[in-house]
N, C-alpha and C. Protein backbone atom coordinates (compact mmCIF):
# COMPACT_ATOMS: atom_id res chain seq x y z
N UNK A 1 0.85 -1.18 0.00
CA UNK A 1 0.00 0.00 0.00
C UNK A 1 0.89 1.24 0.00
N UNK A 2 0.52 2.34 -0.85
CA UNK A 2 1.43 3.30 -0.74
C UNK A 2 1.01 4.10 -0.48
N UNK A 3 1.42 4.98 0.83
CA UNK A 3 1.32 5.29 2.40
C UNK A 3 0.51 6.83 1.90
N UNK A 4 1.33 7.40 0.99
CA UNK A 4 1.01 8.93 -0.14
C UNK A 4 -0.49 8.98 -0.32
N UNK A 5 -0.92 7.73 -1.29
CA UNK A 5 -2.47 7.62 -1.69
C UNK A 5 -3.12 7.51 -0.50
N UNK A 6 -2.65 6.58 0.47
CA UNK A 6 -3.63 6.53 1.48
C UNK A 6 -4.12 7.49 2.38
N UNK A 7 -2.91 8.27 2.51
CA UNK A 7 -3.36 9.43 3.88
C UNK A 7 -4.00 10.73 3.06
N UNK A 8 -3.62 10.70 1.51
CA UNK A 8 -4.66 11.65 1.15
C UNK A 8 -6.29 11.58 0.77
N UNK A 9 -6.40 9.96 0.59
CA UNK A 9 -7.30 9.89 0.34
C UNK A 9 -8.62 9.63 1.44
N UNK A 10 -7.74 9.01 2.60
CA UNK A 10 -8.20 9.16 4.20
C UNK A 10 -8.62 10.25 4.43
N UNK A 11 -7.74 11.61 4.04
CA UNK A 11 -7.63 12.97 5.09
C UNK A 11 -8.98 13.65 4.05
N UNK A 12 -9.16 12.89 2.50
CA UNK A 12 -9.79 13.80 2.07
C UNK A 12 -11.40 13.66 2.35
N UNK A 13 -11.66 12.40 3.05
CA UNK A 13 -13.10 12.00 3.02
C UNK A 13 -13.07 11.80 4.88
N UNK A 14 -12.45 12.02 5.53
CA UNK A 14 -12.01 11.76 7.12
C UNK A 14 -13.63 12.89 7.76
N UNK A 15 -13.70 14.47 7.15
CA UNK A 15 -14.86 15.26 7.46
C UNK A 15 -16.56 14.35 7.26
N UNK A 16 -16.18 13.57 5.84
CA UNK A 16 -17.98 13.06 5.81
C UNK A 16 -17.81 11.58 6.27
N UNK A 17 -16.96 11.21 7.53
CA UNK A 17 -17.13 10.05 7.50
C UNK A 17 -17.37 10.57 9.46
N UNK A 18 -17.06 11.95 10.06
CA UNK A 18 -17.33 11.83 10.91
C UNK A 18 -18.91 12.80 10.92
N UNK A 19 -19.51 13.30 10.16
CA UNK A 19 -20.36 13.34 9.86
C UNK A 19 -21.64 11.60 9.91
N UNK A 20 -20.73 10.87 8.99
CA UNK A 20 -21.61 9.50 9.06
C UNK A 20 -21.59 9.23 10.26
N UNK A 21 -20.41 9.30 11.20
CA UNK A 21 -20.07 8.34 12.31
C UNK A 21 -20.98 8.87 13.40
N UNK A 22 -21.36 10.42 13.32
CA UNK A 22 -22.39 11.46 14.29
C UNK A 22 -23.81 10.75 13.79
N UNK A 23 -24.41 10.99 12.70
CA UNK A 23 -25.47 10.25 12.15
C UNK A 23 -25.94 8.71 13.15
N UNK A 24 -24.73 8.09 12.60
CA UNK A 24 -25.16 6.78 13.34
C UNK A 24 -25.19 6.49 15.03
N UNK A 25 -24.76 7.62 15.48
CA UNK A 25 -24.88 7.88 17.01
C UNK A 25 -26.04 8.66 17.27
N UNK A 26 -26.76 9.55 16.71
CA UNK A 26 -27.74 10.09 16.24
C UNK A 26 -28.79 9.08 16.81
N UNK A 27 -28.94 8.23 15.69
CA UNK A 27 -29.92 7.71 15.31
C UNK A 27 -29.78 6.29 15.90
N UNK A 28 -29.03 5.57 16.35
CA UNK A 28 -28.85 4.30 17.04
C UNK A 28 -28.72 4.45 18.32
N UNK A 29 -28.04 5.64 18.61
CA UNK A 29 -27.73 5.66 20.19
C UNK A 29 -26.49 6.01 20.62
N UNK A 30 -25.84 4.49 19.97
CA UNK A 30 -24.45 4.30 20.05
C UNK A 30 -23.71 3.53 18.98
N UNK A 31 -22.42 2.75 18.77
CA UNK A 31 -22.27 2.12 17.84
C UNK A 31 -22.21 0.86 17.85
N UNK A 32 -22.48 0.08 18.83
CA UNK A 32 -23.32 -0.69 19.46
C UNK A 32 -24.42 -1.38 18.68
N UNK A 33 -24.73 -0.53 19.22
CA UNK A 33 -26.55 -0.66 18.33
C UNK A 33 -26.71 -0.61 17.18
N UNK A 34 -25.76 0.22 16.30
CA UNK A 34 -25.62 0.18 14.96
C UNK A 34 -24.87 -1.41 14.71
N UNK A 35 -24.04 -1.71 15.13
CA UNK A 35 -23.10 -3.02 14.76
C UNK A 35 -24.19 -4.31 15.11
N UNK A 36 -25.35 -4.35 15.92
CA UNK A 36 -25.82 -5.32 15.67
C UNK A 36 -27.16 -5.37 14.95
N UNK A 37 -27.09 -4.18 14.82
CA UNK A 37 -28.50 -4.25 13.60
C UNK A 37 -27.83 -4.23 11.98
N UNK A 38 -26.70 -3.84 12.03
CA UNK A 38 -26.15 -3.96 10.73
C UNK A 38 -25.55 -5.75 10.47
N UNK A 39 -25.00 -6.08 11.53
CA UNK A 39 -24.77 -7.96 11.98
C UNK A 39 -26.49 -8.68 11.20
N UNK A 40 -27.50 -8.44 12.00
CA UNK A 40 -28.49 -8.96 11.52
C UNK A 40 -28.80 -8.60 10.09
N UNK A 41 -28.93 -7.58 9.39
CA UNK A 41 -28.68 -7.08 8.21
C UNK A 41 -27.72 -7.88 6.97
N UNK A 42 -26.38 -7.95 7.67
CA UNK A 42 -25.76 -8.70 7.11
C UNK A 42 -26.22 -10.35 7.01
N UNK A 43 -26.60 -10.65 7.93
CA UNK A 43 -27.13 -12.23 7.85
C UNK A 43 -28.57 -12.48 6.56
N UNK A 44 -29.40 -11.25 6.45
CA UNK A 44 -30.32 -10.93 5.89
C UNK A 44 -29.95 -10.45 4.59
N UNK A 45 -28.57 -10.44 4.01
CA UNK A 45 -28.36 -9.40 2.84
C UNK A 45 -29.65 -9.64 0.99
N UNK A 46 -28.62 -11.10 1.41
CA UNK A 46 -29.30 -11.57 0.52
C UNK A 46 -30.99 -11.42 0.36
N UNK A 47 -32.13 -11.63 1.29
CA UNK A 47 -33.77 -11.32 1.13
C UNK A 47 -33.41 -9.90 1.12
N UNK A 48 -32.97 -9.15 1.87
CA UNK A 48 -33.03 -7.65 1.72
C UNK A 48 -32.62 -6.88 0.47
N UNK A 49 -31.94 -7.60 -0.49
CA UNK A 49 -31.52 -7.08 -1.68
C UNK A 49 -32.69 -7.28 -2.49
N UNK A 50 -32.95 -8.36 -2.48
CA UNK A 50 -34.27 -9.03 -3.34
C UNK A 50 -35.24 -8.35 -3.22
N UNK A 51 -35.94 -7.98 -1.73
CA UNK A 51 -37.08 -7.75 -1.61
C UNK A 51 -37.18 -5.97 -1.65
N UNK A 52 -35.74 -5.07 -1.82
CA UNK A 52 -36.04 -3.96 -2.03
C UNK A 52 -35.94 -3.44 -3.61
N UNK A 53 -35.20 -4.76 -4.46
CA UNK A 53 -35.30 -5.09 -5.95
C UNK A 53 -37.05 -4.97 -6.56
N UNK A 54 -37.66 -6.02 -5.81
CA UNK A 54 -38.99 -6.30 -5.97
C UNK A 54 -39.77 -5.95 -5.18
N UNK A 55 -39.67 -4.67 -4.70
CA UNK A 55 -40.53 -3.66 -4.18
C UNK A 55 -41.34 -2.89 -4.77
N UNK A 56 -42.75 -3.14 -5.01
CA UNK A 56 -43.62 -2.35 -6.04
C UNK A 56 -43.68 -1.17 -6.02
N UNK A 57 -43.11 0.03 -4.90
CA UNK A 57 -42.50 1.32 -4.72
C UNK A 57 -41.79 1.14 -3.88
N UNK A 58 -40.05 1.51 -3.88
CA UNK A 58 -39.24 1.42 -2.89
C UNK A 58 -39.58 2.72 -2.01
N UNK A 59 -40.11 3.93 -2.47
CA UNK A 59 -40.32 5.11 -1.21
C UNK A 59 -41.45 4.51 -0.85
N UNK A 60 -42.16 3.46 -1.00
CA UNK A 60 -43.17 3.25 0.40
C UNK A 60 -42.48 2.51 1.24
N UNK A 61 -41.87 2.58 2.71
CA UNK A 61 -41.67 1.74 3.10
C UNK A 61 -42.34 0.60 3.65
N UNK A 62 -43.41 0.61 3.54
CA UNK A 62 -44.69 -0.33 4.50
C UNK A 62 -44.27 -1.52 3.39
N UNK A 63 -44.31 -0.99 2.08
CA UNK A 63 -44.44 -2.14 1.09
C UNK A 63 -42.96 -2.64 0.48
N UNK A 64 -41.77 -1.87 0.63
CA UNK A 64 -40.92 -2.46 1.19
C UNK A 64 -40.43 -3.54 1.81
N UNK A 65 -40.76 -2.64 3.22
CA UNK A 65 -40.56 -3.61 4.18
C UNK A 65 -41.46 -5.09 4.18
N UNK A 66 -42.50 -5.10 3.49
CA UNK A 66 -43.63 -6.47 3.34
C UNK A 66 -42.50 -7.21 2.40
N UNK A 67 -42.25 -6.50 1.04
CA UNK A 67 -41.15 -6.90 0.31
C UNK A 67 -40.18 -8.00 0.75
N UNK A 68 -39.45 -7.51 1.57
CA UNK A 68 -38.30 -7.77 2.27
C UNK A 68 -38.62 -9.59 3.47
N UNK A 69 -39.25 -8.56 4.09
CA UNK A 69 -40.22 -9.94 5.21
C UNK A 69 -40.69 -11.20 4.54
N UNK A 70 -41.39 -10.74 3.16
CA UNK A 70 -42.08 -12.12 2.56
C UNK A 70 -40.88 -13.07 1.92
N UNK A 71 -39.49 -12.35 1.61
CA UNK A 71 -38.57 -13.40 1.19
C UNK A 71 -37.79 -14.07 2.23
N UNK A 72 -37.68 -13.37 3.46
CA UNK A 72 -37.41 -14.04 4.62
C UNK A 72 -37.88 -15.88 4.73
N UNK A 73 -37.39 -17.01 4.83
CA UNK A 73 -38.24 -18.24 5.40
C UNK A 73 -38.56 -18.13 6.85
N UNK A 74 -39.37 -18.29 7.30
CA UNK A 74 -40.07 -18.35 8.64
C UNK A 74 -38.92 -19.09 10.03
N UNK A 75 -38.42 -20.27 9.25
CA UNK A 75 -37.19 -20.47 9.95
C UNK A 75 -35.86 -19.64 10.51
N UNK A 76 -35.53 -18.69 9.34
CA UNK A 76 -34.39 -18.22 8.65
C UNK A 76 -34.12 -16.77 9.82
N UNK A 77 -32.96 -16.87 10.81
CA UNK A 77 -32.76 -15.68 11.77
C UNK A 77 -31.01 -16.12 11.95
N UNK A 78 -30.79 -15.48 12.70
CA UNK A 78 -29.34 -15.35 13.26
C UNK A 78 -29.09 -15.74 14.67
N UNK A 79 -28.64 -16.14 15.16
CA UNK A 79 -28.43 -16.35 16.89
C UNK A 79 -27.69 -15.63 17.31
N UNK A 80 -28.17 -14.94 18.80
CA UNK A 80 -27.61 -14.30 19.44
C UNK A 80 -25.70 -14.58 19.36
N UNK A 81 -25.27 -15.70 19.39
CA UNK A 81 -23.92 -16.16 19.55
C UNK A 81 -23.49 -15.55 18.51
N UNK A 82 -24.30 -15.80 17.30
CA UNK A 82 -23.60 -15.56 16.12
C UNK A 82 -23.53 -13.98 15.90
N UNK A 83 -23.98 -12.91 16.49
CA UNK A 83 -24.50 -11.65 16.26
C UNK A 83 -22.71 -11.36 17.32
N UNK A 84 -22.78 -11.49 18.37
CA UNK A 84 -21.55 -11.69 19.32
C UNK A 84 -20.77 -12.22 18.94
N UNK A 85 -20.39 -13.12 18.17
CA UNK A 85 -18.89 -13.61 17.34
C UNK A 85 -18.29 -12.83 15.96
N UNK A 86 -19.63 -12.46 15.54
CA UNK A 86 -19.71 -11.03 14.13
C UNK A 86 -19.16 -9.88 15.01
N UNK A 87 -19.70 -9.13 15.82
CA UNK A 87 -19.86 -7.73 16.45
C UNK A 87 -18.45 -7.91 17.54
N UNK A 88 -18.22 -8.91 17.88
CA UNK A 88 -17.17 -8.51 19.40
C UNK A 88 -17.51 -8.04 20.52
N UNK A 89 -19.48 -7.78 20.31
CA UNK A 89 -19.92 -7.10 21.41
C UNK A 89 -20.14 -8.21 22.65
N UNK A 90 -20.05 -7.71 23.99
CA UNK A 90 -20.34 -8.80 24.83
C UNK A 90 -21.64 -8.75 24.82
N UNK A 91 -22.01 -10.22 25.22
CA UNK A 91 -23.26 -11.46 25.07
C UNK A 91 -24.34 -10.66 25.91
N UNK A 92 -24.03 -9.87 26.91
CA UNK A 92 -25.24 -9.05 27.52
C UNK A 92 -25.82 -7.79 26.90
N UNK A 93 -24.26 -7.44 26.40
CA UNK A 93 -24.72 -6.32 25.70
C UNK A 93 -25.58 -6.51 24.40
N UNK A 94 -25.46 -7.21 23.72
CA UNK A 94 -26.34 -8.08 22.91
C UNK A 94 -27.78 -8.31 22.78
N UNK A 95 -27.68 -9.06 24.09
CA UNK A 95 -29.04 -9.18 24.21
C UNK A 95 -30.02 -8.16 24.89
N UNK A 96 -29.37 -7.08 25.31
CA UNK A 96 -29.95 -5.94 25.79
C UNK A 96 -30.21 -4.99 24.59
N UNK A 97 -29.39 -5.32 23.22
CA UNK A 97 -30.34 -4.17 22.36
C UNK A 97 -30.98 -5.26 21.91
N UNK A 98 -30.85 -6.11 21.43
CA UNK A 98 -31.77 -7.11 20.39
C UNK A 98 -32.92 -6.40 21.57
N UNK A 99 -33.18 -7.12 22.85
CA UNK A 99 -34.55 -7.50 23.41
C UNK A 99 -34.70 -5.17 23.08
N UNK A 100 -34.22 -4.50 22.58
CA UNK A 100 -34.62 -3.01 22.25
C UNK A 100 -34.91 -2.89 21.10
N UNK A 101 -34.50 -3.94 20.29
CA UNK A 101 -34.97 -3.67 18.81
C UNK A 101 -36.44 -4.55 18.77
N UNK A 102 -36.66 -5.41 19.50
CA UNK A 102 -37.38 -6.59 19.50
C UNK A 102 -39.01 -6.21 19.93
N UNK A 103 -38.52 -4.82 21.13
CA UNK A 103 -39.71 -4.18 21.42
C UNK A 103 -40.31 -2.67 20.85
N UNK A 104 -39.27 -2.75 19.43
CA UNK A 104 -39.49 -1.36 18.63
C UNK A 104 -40.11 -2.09 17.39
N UNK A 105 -40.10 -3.79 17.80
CA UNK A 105 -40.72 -4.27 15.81
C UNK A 105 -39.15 -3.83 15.12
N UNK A 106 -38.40 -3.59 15.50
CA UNK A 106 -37.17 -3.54 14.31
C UNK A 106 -36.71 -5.00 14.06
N UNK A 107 -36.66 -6.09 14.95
CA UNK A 107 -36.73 -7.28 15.13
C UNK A 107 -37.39 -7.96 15.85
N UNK A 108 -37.66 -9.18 14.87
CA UNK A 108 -38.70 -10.22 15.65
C UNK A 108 -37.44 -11.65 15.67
N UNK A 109 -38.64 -12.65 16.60
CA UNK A 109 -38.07 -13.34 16.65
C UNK A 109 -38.46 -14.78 16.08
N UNK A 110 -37.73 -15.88 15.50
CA UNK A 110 -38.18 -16.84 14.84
C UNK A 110 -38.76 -18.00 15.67
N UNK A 111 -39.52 -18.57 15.09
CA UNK A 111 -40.65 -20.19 16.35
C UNK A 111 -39.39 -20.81 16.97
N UNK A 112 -38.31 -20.65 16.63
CA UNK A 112 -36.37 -21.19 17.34
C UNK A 112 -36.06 -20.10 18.00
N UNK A 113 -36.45 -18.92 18.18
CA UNK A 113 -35.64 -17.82 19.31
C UNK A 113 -34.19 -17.48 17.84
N UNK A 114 -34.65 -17.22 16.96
CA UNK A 114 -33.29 -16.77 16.26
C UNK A 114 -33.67 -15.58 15.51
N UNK A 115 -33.05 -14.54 15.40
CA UNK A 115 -33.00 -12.85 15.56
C UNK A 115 -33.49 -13.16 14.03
N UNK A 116 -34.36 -11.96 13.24
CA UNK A 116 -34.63 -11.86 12.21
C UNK A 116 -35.41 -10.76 12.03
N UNK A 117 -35.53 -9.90 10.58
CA UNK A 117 -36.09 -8.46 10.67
C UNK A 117 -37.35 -8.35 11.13
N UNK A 118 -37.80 -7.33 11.48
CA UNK A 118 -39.15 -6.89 11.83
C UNK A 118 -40.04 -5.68 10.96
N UNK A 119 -41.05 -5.60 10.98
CA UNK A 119 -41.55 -4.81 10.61
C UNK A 119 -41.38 -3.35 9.92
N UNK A 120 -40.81 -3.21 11.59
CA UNK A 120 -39.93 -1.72 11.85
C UNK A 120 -38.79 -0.97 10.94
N UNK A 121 -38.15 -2.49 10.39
CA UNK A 121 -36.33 -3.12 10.29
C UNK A 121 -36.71 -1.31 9.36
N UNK A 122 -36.72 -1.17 8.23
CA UNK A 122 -37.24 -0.22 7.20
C UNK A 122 -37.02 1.12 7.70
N UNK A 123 -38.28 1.21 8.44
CA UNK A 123 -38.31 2.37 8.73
C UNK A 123 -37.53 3.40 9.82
N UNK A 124 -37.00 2.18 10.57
CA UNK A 124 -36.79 2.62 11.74
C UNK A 124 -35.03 3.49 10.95
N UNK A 125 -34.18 2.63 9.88
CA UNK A 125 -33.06 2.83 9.18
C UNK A 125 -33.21 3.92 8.22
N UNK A 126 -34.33 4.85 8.17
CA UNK A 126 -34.66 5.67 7.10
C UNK A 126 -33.89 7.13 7.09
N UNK A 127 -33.37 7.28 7.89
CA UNK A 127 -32.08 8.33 8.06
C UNK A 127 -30.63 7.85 8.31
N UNK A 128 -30.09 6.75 8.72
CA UNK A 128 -29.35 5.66 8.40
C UNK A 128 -28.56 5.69 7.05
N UNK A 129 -30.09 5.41 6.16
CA UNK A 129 -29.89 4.91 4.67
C UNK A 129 -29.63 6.41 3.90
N UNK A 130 -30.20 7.14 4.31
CA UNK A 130 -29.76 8.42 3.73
C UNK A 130 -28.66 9.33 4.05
N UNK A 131 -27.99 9.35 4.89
CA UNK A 131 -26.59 9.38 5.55
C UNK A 131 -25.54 8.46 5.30
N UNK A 132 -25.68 7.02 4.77
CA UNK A 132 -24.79 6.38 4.38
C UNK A 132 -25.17 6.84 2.83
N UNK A 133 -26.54 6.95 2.20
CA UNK A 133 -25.83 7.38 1.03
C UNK A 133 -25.19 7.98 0.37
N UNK A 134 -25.26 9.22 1.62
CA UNK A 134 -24.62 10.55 1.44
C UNK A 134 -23.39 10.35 1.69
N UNK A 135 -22.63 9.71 2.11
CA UNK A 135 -21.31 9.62 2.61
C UNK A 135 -20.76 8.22 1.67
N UNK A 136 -21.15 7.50 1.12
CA UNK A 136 -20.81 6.43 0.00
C UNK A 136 -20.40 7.50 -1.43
N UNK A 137 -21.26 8.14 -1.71
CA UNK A 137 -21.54 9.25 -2.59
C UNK A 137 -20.32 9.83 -2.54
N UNK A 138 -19.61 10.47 -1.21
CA UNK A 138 -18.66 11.61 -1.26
C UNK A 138 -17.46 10.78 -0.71
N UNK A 139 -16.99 9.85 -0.45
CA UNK A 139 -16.24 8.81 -0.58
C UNK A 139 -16.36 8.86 -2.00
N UNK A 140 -16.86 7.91 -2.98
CA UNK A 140 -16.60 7.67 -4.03
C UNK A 140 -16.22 9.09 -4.98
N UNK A 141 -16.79 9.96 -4.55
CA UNK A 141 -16.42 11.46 -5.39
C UNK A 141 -14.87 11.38 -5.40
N UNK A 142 -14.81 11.53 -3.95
CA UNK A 142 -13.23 12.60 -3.62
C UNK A 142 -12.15 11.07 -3.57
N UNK A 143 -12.43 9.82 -3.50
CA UNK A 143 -11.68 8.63 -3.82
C UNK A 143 -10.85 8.97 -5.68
N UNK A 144 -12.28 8.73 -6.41
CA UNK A 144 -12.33 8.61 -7.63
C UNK A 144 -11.14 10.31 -8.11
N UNK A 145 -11.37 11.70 -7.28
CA UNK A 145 -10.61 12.77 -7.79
C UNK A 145 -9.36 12.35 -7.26
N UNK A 146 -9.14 11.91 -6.09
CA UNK A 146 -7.79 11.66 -5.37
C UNK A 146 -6.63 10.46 -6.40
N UNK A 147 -7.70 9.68 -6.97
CA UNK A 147 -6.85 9.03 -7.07
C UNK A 147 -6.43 9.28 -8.93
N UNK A 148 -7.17 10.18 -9.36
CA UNK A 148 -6.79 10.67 -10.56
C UNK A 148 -5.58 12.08 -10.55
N UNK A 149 -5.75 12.73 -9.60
CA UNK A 149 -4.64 13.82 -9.70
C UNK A 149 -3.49 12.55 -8.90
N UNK A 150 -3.15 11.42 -8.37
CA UNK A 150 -1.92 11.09 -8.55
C UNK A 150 -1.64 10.30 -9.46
N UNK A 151 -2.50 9.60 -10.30
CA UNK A 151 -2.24 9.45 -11.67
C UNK A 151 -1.59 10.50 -12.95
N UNK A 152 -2.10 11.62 -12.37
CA UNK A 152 -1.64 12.91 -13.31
C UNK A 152 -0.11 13.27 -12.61
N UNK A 153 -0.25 13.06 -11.50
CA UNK A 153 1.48 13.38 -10.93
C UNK A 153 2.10 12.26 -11.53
């Protein structure tokens, strides 16, 4: 890795990433709470891609989120262990946001006790999703300029 590209291209996107990093404290709490709703997310990528693909309007979220839920299998969740071996978070801390997401409908739980989206999952991420887009966006801007003026050097 050469050390030049990196720290300029770090220093040049370092402002909208603590912007993102305020956002997600914002709106989760802590980062915490973001790391295990993004853990469950990740276990979910796959129905969640699909079902916001085949979303008959993605700005509704009600129908979205139905979207999303109906490709879910009824079986199909994550276990607490596994959310704690992803995240690094300890096992109490864990289960103290799940059982917070669990009583917001952001997550339900499967007929096995295994973590899986809720209702909520959608809406509750709707400033989330617009703050990471915004900051994916200006990452890729000032990446894509950074790494063309040292091509030109």
């Amino acid at each position: 890795m050469d050390e030049r590209v990196f720290i300029k291209t770090y220093l040049s996107i370092a402002e909208d990433l603590i912007i993102w990093y305020k956002n997600i404290k914002e709106v989760h709490g802590n980062l915490d709470n973001f790391l295990v709703l993004l853990s469950v997310a990740n276990f979910h990528k796959k129905e969640i891609t699909e079902g916001v693909e085949g979303s008959p309007d993605v700005n509704n979220q009600e129908l979205t989120s139905e979207s999303i839920i109906a490709r879910i299998p009824k079986e199909k969740g994550v276990s607490i262990n596994g959310i704690v071996r992803e995240t690094g978070i300890p096992r109490t801390t864990v289960k103290r946001i799940i059982d917070q997401y669990l009583e917001k409908e952001v997550f339900k739980k499967t007929p096995k006790g295994l973590i899986t989206i809720g209702v909520n999952y959608r809406s509750n991420n709707k400033n989330r999703r617009i703050a990471s887009y915004h900051f994916f966006q200006q990452v890729a801007k000032k990446t894509i300029a950074q790494n063309l003026k040292l091509i030109e050097e």
